[in-house]
Protein backbone atom coordinates (compact mmCIF):
# COMPACT_ATOMS: atom_id res chain seq x y z
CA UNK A 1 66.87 4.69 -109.97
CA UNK A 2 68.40 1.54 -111.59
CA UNK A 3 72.43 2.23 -112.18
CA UNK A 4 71.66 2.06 -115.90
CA UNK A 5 69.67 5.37 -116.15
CA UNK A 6 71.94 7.25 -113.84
CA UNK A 7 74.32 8.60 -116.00
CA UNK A 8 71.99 8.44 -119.27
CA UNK A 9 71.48 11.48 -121.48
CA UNK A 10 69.78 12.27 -124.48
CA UNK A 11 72.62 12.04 -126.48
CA UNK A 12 72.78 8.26 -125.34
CA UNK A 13 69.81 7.42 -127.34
CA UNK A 14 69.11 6.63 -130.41
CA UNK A 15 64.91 6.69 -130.67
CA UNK A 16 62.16 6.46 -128.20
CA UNK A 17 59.20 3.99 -128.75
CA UNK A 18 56.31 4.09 -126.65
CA UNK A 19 53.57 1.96 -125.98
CA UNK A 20 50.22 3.49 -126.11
CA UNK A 21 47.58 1.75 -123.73
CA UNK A 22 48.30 1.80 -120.02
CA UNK A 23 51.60 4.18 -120.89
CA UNK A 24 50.01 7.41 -122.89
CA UNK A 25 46.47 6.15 -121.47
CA UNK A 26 45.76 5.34 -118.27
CA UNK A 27 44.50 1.74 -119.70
CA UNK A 28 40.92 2.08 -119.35
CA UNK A 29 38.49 2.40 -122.53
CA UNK A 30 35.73 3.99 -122.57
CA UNK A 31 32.57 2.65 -124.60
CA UNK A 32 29.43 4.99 -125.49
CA UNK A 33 26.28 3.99 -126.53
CA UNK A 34 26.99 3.29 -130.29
CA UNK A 35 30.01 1.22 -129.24
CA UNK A 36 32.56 4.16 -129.91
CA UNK A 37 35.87 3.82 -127.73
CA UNK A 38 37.73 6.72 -126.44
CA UNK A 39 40.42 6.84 -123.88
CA UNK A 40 42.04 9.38 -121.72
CA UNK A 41 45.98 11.28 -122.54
CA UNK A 42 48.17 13.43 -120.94
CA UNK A 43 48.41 16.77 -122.64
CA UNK A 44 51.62 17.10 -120.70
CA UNK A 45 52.86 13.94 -122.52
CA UNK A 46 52.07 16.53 -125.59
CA UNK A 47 54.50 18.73 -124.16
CA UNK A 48 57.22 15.79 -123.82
CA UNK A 49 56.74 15.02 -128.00
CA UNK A 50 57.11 18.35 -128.51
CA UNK A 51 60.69 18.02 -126.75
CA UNK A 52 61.34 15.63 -128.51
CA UNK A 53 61.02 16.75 -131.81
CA UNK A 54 62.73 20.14 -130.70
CA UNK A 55 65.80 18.30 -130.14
CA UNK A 56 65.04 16.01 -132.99
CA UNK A 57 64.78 12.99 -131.04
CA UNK A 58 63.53 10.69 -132.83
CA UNK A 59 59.71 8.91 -131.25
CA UNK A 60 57.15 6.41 -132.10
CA UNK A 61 54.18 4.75 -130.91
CA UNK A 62 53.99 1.20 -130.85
CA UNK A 63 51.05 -0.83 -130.25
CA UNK A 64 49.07 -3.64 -130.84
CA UNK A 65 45.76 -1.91 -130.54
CA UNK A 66 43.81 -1.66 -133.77
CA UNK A 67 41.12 0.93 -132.66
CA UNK A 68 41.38 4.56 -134.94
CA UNK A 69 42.41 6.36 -131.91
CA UNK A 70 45.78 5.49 -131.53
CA UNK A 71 46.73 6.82 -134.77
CA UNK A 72 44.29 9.67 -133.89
CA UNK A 73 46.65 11.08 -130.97
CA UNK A 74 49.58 10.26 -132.73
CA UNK A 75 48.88 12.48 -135.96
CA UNK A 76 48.00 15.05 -132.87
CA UNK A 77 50.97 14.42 -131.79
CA UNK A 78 52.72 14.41 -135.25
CA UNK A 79 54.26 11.07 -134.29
CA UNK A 80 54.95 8.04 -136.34
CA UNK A 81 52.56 5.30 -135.27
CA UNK A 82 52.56 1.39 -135.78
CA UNK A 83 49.30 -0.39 -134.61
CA UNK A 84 47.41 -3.10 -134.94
CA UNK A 85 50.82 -4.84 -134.83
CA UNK A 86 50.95 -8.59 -133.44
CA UNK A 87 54.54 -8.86 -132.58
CA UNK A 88 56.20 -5.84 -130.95
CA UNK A 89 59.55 -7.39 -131.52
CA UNK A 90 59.91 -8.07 -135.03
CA UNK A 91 58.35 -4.43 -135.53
CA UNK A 92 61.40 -3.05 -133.51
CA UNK A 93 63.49 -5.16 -135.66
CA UNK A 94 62.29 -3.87 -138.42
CA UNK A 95 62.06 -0.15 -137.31
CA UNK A 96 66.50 -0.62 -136.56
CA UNK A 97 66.86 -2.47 -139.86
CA UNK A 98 64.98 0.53 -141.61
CA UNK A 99 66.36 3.60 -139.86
CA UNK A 100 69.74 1.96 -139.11
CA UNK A 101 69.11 2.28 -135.48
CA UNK A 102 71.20 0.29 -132.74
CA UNK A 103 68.68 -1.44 -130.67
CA UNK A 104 70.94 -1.16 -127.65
CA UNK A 105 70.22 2.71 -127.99
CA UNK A 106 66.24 2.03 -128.08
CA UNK A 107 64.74 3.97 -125.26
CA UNK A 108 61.16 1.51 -125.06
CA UNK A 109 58.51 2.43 -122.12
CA UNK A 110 55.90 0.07 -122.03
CA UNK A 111 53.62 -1.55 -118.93
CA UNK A 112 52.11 -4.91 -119.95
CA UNK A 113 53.13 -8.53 -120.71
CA UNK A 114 53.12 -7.73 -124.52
CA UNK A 115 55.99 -5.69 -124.08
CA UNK A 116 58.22 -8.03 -121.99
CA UNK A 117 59.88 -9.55 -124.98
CA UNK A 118 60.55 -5.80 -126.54
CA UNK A 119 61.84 -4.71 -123.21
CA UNK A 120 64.08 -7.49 -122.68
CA UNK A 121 65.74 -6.36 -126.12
CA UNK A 122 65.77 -2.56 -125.93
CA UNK A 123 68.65 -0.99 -124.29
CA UNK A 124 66.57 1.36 -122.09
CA UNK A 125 63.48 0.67 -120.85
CA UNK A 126 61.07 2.08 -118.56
CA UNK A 127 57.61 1.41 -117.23
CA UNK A 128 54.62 3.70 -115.28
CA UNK A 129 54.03 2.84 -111.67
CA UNK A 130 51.02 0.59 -112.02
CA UNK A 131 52.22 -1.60 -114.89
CA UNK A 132 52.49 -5.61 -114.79
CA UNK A 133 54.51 -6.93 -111.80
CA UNK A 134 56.73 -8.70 -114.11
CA UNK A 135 57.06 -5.18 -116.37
CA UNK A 136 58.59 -3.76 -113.28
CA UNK A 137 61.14 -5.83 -112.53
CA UNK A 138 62.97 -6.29 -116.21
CA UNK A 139 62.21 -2.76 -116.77
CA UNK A 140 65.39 0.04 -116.05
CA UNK A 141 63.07 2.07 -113.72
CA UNK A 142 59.66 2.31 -112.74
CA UNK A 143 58.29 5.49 -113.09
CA UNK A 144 56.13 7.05 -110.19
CA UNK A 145 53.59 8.29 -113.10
CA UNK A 146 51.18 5.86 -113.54
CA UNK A 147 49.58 5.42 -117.10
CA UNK A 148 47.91 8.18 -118.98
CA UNK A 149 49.46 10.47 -115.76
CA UNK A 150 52.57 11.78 -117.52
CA UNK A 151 54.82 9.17 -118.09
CA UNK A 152 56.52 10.49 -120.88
CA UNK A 153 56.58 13.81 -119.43
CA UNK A 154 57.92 12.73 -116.11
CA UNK A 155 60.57 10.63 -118.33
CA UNK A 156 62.22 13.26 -119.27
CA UNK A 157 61.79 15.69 -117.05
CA UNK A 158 62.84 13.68 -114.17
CA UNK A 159 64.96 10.97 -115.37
CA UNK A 160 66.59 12.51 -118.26
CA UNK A 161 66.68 16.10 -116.49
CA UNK A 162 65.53 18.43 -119.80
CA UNK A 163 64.39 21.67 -119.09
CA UNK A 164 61.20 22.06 -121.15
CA UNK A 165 61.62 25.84 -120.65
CA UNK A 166 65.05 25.86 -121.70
CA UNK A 167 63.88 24.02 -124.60
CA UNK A 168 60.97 25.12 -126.13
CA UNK A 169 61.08 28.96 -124.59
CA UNK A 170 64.53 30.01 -124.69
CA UNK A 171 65.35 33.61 -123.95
C-alpha cells in the first residue's frame, strides 16, 4: 500500500466520489436488440454505500456517461449523481465550492484517462486493478478488485479497515 493510505481513516476524509464505468461496472456495456444499454454492479458495492451513509460519509458518483443508468443505480443506491459531465475537474471544484469541502480531503477512485486530471487534484485516490496504466501509477493504491468486482467494497473493507458488521448490525 502507498505510505499515504497507511495511516488513513475515515475521519481523514471529507467525501468520497466515485467514478461509475470501469469502477462500479466492470466497463463493458451491454446492447440488446432495440439498442438498450445495461451494465453489470456489485451488490456488495451496495453494501459499501450503505456504510457510508451509516457513518454519514458523505458519496457521489461522478461521470461523464450520459446513458439513464447511471443515475438509475445511483437513486438505488440513494446517492447523489453528476453525469453527462464533460470536465470532471471543474465538477469537483464546484462540488468543494458548494459543500465547503477541502479537496485535499476528497477520497476520488476512478480507472481511466478522464480521471487523471481529478486524481492528480484529490487528496486520496484510488483505482481497481485493471484500470489505465497511467491511472495506476498517480493513483494512492491500486486496488486488487477489478471494476464492477467490489471496488468500493474492498475500499473500505480492506484499506480503510470498517467492519460492515460492526456497522450496520451492531449487537
Amino acid at each position: 500500500m502507498h505510505s499515504l493510505l497507511q495511516n488513513i481513516t475515515i475521519d481523514d476524509i471529507s467525501a468520497f466520489v466515485f467514478d461509475f464505468d470501469g469502477v462500479m461496472t466492470n466497463n463493458l456495456v451491454y446492447i440488446d436488440q432495440t439498442g438498450s444499454e445495461c451494465v453489470s454492479c456489485s451488490r456488495g458495492d451496495g453494501l459499501a454505500f450503505d456504510v457510508l451513509r451509516k457513518l454519514e460519509k458523505p458519496a457521489y458518483i461522478l461521470s461523464t456517461e450520459k446513458n439513464p443508468v447511471v443515475k438509475a443505480r445511483a437513486e438505488k443506491l440513494q446517492v447523489p449523481v453528476l453525469h453527462g459531465i464533460r470536465n470532471k475537474v471543474s465538477a469537483i471544484n464546484e462540488l468543494v465550492r458548494a459543500k465547503k469541502y477541502d479537496l485535499r480531503k476528497i477520497f476520488y477512485v476512478g480507472n481511466d484517462l478522464n480521471d487523471y486530471r481529478i486524481m492528480q487534484k484529490s487528496g486520496y485516490t484510488a483505482c481497481p486493478s485493471d484500470s489505465h496504466p497511467i491511472i495506476k501509477q498517480i493513483a494512492s493504491i491500486t486496488l486488487q478488485a477489478k471494476g464492477g468486482d467490489g471496488v468500493i467494497r474492498e475500499l473500505l473493507e480492506e484499506v480503510l479497515k470498517l467492519d460492515f458488521i460492526e456497522i450496520l448490525y451492531p449487537e
